[in-house]
Protein backbone atom coordinates (compact mmCIF):
# COMPACT_ATOMS: atom_id res chain seq x y z
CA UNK A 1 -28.69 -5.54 -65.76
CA UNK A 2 -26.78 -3.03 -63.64
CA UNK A 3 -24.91 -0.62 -65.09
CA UNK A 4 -23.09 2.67 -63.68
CA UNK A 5 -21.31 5.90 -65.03
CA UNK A 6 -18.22 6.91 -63.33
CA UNK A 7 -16.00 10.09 -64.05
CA UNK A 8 -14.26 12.72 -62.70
CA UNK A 9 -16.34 15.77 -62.53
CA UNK A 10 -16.95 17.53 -65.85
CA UNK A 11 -15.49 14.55 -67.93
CA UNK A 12 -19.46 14.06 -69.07
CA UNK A 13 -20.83 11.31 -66.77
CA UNK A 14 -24.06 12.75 -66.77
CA UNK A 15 -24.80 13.58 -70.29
CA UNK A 16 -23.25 10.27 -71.40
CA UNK A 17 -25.24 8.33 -68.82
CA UNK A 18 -28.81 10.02 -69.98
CA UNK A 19 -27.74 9.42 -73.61
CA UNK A 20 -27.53 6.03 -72.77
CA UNK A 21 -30.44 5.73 -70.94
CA UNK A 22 -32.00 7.57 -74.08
CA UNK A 23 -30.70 5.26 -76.07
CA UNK A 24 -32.20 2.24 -74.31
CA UNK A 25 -35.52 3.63 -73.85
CA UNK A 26 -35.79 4.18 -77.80
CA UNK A 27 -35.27 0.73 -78.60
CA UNK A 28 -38.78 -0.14 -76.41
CA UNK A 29 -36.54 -1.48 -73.11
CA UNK A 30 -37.64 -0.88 -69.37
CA UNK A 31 -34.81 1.08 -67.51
CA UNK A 32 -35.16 2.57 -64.48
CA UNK A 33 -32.08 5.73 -63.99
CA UNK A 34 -30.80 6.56 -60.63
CA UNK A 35 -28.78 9.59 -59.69
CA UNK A 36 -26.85 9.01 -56.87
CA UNK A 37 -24.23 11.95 -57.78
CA UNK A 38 -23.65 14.71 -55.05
CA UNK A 39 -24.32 16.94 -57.75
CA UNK A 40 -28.08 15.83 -59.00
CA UNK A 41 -28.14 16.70 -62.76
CA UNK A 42 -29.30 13.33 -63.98
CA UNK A 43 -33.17 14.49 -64.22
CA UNK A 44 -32.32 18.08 -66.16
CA UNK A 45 -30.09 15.71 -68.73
CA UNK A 46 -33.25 13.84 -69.23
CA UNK A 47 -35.30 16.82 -69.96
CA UNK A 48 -36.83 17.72 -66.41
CA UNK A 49 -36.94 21.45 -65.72
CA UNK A 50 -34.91 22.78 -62.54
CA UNK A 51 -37.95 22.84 -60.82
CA UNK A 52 -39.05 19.33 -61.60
CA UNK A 53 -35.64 18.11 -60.84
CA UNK A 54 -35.42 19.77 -57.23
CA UNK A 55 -39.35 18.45 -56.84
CA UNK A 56 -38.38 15.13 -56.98
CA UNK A 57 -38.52 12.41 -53.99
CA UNK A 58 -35.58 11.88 -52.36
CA UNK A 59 -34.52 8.21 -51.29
CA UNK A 60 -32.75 9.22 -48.84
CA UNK A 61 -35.75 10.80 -46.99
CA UNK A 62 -38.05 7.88 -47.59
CA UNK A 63 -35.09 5.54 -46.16
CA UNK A 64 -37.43 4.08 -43.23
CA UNK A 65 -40.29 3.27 -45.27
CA UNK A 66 -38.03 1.33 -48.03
CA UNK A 67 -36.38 -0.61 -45.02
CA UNK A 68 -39.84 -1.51 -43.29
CA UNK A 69 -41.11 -2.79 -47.19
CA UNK A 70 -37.61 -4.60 -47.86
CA UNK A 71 -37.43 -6.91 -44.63
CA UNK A 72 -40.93 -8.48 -45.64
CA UNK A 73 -41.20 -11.43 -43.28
CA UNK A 74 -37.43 -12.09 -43.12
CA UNK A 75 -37.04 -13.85 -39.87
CA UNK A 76 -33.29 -12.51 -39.07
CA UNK A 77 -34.35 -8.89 -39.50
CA UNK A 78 -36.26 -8.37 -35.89
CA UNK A 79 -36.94 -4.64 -37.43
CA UNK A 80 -36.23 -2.35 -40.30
CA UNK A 81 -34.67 0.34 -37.36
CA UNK A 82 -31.94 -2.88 -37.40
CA UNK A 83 -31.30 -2.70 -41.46
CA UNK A 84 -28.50 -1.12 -42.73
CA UNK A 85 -27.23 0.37 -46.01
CA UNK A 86 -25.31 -2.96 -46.70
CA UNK A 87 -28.21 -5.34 -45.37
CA UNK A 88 -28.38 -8.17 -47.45
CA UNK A 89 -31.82 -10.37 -48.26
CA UNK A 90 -32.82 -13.50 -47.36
CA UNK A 91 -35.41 -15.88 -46.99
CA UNK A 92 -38.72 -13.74 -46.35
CA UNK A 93 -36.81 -10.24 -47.53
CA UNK A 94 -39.33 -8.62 -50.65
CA UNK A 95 -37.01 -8.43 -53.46
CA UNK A 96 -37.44 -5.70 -56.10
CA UNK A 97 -37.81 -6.06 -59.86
CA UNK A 98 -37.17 -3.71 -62.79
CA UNK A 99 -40.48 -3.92 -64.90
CA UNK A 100 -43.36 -3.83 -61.50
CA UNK A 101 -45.44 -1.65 -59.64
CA UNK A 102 -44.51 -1.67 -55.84
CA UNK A 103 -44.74 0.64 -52.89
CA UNK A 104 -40.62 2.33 -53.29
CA UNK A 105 -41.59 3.05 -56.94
CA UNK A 106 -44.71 4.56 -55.75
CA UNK A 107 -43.17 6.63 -53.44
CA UNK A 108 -39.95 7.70 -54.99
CA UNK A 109 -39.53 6.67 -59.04
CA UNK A 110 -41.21 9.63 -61.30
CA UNK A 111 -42.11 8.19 -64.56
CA UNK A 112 -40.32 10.77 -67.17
CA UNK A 113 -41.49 11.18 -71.21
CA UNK A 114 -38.98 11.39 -73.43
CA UNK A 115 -39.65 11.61 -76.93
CA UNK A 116 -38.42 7.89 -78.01
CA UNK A 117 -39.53 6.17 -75.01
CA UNK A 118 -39.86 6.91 -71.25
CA UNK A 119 -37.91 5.72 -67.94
CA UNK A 120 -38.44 5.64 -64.36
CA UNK A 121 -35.95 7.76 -62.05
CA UNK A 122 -34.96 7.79 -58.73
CA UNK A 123 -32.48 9.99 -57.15
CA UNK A 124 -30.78 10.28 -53.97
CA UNK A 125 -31.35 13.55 -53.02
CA UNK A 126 -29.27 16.91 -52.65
CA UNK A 127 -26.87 17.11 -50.51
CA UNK A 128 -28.76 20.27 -48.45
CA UNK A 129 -27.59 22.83 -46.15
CA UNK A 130 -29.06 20.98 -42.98
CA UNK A 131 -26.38 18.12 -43.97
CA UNK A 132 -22.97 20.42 -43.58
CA UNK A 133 -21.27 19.62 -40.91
CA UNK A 134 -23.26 16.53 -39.29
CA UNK A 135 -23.75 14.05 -42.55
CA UNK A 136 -21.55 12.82 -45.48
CA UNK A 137 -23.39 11.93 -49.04
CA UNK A 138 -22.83 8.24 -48.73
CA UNK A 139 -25.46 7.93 -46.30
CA UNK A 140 -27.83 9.29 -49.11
CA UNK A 141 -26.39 6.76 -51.66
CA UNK A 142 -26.69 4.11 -48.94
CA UNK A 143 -30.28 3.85 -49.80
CA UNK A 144 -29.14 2.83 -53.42
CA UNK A 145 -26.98 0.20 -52.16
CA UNK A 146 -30.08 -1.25 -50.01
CA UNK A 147 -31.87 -1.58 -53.45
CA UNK A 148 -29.54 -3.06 -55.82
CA UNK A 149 -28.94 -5.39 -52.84
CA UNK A 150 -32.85 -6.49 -53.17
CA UNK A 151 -33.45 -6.14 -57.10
CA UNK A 152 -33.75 -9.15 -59.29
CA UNK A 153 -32.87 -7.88 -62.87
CA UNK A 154 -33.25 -9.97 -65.93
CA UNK A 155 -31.78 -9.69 -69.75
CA UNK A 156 -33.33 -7.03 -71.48
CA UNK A 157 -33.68 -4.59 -68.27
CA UNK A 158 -31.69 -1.82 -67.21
CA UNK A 159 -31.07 -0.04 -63.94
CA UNK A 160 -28.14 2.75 -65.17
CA UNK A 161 -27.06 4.68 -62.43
CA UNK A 162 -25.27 7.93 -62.30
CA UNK A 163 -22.72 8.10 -59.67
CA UNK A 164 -20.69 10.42 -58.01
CA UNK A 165 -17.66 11.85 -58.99
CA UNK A 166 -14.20 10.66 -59.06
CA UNK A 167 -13.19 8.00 -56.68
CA UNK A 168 -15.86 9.02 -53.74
CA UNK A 169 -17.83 5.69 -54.81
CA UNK A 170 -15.30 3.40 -53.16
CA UNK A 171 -16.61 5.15 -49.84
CA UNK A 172 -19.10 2.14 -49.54
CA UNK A 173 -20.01 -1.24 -51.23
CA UNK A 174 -21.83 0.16 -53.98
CA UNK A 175 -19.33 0.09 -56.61
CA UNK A 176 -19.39 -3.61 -56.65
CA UNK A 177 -23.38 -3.32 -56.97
CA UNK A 178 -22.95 -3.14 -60.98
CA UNK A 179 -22.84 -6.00 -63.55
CA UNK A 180 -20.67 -3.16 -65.87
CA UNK A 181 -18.95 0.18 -65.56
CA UNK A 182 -18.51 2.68 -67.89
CA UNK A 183 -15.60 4.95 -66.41
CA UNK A 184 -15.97 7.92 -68.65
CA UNK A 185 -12.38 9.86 -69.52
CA UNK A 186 -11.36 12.89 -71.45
CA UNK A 187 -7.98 12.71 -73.60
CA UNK A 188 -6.32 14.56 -70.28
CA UNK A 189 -3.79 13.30 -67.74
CA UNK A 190 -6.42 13.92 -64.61
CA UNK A 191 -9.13 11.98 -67.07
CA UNK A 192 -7.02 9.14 -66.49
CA UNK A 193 -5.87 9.79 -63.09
CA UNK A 194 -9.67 8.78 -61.73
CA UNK A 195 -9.42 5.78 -64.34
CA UNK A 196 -5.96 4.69 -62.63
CA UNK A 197 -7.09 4.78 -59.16
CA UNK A 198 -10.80 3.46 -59.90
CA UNK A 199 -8.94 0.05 -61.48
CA UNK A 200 -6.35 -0.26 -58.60
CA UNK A 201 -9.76 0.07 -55.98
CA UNK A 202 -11.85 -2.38 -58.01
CA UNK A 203 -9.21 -5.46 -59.26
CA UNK A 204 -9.67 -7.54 -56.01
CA UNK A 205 -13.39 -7.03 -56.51
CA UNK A 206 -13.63 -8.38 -59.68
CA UNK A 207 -15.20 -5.18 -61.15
CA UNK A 208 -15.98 -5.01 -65.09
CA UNK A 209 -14.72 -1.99 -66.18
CA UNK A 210 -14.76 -0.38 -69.64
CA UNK A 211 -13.78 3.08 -70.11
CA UNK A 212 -15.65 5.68 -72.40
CA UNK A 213 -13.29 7.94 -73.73
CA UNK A 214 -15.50 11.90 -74.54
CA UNK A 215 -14.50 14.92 -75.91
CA UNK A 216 -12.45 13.26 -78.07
CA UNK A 217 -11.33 15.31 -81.22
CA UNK A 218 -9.25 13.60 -83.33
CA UNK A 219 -6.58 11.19 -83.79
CA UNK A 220 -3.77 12.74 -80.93
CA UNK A 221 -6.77 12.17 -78.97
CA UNK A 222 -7.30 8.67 -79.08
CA UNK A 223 -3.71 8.05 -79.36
CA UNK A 224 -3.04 9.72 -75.56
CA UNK A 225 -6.03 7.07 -74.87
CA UNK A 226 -5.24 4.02 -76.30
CA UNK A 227 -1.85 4.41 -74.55
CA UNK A 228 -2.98 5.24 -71.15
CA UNK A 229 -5.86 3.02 -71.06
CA UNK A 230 -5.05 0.17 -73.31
CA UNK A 231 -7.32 -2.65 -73.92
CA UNK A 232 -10.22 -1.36 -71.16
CA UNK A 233 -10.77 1.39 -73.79
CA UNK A 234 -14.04 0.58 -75.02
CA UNK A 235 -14.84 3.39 -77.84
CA UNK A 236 -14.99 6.90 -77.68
CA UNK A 237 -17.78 9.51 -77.59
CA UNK A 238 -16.89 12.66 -80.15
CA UNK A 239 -17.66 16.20 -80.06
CA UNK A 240 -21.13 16.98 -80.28
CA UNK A 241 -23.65 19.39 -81.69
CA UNK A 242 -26.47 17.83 -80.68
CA UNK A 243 -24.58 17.69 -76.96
CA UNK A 244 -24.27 21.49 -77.23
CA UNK A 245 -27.53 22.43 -77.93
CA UNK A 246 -29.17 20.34 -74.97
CA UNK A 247 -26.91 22.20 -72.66
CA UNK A 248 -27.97 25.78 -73.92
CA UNK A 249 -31.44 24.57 -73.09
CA UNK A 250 -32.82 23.24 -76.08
CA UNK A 251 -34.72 20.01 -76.63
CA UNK A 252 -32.87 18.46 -79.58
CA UNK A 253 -34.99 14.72 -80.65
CA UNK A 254 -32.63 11.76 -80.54
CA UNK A 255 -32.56 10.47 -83.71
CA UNK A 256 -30.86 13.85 -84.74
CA UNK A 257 -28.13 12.61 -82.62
CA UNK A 258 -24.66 12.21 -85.06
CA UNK A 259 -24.95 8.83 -86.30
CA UNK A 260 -21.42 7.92 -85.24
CA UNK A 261 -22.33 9.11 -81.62
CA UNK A 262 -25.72 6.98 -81.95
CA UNK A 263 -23.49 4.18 -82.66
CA UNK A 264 -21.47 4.86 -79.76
CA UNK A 265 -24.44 4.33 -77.39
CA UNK A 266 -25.42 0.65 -79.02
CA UNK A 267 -21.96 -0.07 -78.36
CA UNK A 268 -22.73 0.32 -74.51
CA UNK A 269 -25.30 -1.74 -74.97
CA UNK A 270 -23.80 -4.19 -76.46
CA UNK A 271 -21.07 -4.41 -74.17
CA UNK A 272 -23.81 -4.28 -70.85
CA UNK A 273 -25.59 -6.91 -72.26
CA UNK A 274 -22.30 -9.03 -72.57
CA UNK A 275 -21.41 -8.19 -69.36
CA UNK A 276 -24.79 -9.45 -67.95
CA UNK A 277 -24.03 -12.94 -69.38
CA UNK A 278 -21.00 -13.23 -67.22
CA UNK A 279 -22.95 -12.88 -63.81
CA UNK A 280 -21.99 -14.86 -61.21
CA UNK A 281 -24.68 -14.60 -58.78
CA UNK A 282 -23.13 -16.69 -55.52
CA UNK A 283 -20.09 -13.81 -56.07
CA UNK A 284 -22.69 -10.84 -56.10
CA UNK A 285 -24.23 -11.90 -53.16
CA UNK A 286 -20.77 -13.25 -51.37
CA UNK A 287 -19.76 -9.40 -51.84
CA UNK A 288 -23.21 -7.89 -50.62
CA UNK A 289 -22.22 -10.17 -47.29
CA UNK A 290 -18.92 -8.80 -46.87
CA UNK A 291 -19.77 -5.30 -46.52
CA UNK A 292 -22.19 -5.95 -44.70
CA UNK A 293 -19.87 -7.70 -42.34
CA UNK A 294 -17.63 -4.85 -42.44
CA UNK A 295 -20.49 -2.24 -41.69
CA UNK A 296 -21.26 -4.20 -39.41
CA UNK A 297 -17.90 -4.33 -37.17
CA UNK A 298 -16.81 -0.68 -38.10
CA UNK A 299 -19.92 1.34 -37.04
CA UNK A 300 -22.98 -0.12 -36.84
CA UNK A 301 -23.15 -3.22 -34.46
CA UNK A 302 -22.12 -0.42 -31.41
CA UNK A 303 -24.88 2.22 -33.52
CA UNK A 304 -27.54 -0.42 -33.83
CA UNK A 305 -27.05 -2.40 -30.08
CA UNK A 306 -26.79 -6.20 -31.72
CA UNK A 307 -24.00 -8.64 -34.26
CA UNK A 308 -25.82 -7.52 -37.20
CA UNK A 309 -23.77 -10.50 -38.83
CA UNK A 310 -26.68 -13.03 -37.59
CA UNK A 311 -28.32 -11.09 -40.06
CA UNK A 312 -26.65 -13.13 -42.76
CA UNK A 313 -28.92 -15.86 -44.63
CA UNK A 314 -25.43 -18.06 -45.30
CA UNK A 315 -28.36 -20.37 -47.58
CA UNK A 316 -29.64 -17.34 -49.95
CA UNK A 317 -28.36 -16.34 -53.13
CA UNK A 318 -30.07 -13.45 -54.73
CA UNK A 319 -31.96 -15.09 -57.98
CA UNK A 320 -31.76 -18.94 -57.13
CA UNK A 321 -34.58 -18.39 -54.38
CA UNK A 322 -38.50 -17.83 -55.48
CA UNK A 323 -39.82 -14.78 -54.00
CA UNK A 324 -43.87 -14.90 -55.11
CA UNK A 325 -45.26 -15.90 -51.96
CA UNK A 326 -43.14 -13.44 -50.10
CA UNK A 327 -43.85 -10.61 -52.02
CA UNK A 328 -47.30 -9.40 -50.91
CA UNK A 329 -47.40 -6.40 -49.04
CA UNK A 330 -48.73 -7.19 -45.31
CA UNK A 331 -52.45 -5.19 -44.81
CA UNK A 332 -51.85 -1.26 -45.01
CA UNK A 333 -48.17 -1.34 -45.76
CA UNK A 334 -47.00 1.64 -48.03
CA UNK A 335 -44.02 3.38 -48.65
């Protein structure tokens, strides 16, 4: 299942997301963890060092590659220079899946230790100094929205991304690329400011929302909440000790984690793997088609030189179609 972290910046996004992703990999399942936030702090959160965390692959710069390896043999896709962030598969298009080896993990997924469990990540990339001026941070995240357009997910495995701050993810079609949402909120009036404008953006998209309320710290608290959120409040995330000492640099094991804060995170789950019962997969795909069609007539038909609408497979529906025979890298592909 897909599942993303939203937040204004500094409500605790991040450290909630790689709790979660903690969480999961400590009960034994597969998750792969994305960082698509302008500010990449995902990786440190999961115990990389600075250094690690800035060595990391970049999807962004291996954007190409993961086109040429995503079109396969689809016969409306002349070329990967034609794909798009929004392209959608089809018949022939290699489709990803959570628990494989394949060329894009190869490249740009670093397998990370923890100490219950380990996770793949992947992260977008830094917004550099070379990109001021001439290049907004959505076309780094576009590369996410390319995957999660191509990956076949089943119960049991988790792709939790981390994405950026505030209401920036309504910039493209990725916010509709999740099965669930956490929208994490402190007990402040701009904590629910982000939550106000992120629901009025997502209701005609049919977006599952849940909000996370953090920092919470005591019963005035979750009052201001429970009034300004109502029923999309899903629990609340206290102060934390064990949060403290992992951002003064220490290493603190998860199962030291307050047991009402533990309890918090299998609450996510819970809720994500509800939420994954409810797909509709003919409406995930019907949305992957619209912005595409919208791409498509904004910017990149005149960018690209062809109606990349007669890309469309109008017959495909990610997950009803069998993908084995299509799935074999051609001779001396790589990523």
């Amino acid at each position: 299942m897909k599942i993303a972290f939203v937040g204004k910046g500094g409500s605790g996004k991040t450290t909630l997301s790689a709790l979660f992703i903690r969480h999961l990999a400590a009960k034994g399942r597969p998750v792969i963890a994305v960082d698509a936030d302008i500010n990449q702090h995902l990786g440190p959160a999961l115990g990389l060092t600075d250094d690690q965390a800035v060595g990391l692959p970049s999807l962004g710069g291996h954007l190409p590659e993961i086109k040429d390896y995503l079109r396969g043999s689809n016969p409306l896709i002349r070329s990967s220079d034609e794909m798009i962030k929004t392209t959608p598969p089809g018949r022939g298009s290699r489709l990803l899946r959570i628990v494989e080896e394949n060329p894009v993990y190869a490249s740009c997924a670093r397998p990370i230790a923890l100490d219950e469990g380990s996770v793949r990540l992947l992260a977008t990339g830094a917004f550099t100094e070379e990109d001021l001026g001439v290049a907004c941070y959505h076309s780094k995240v576009g590369a996410v929205e390319l995957l999660l357009n191509h990956l076949l997910d089943g119960p049991g495995e988790y792709l939790v991304t981390d994405m950026t701050a505030g209401s920036d993810s309504f910039a493209s079609g990725l916010f509709t690329r999740f099965d669930l949402t956490f929208l994490v909120a402190e007990p402040t009036r701009k904590g629910v400011s982000v939550y106000r404008q992120y629901k009025d953006y997502a209701r005609d998209f049919g977006v599952r929302l849940r909000v996370v309320g953090n920092k919470v710290q005591g019963p005035d608290d979750l009052a201001f909440l429970r009034r300004e959120v109502g029923d999309d409040l899903l629990t609340t995330f206290g102060q934390s000790d064990w949060v403290r000492r992992l951002e003064q640099g220490a290493e603190p094991p998860l199962k030291s984690l307050e047991p009402a804060n533990r309890a918090v995170l299998e609450e996510l789950r819970i809720e994500a793997d509800t939420a994954y019962g409810r797909r509709d997969a003919r409406r995930y795909t019907e949305q992957a088609v619209l912005f595409h069609r919208r791409n498509a007539e904004s910017w990149a038909n005149s960018k690209v030189g062809i109606d990349l609408a007669t890309q469309v497979d109008d017959d495909f529906v990610l997950g009803e179609f069998a993908d084995e025979d299509e799935r074999t890298s051609p001779a001396g592909a790589h990523v």
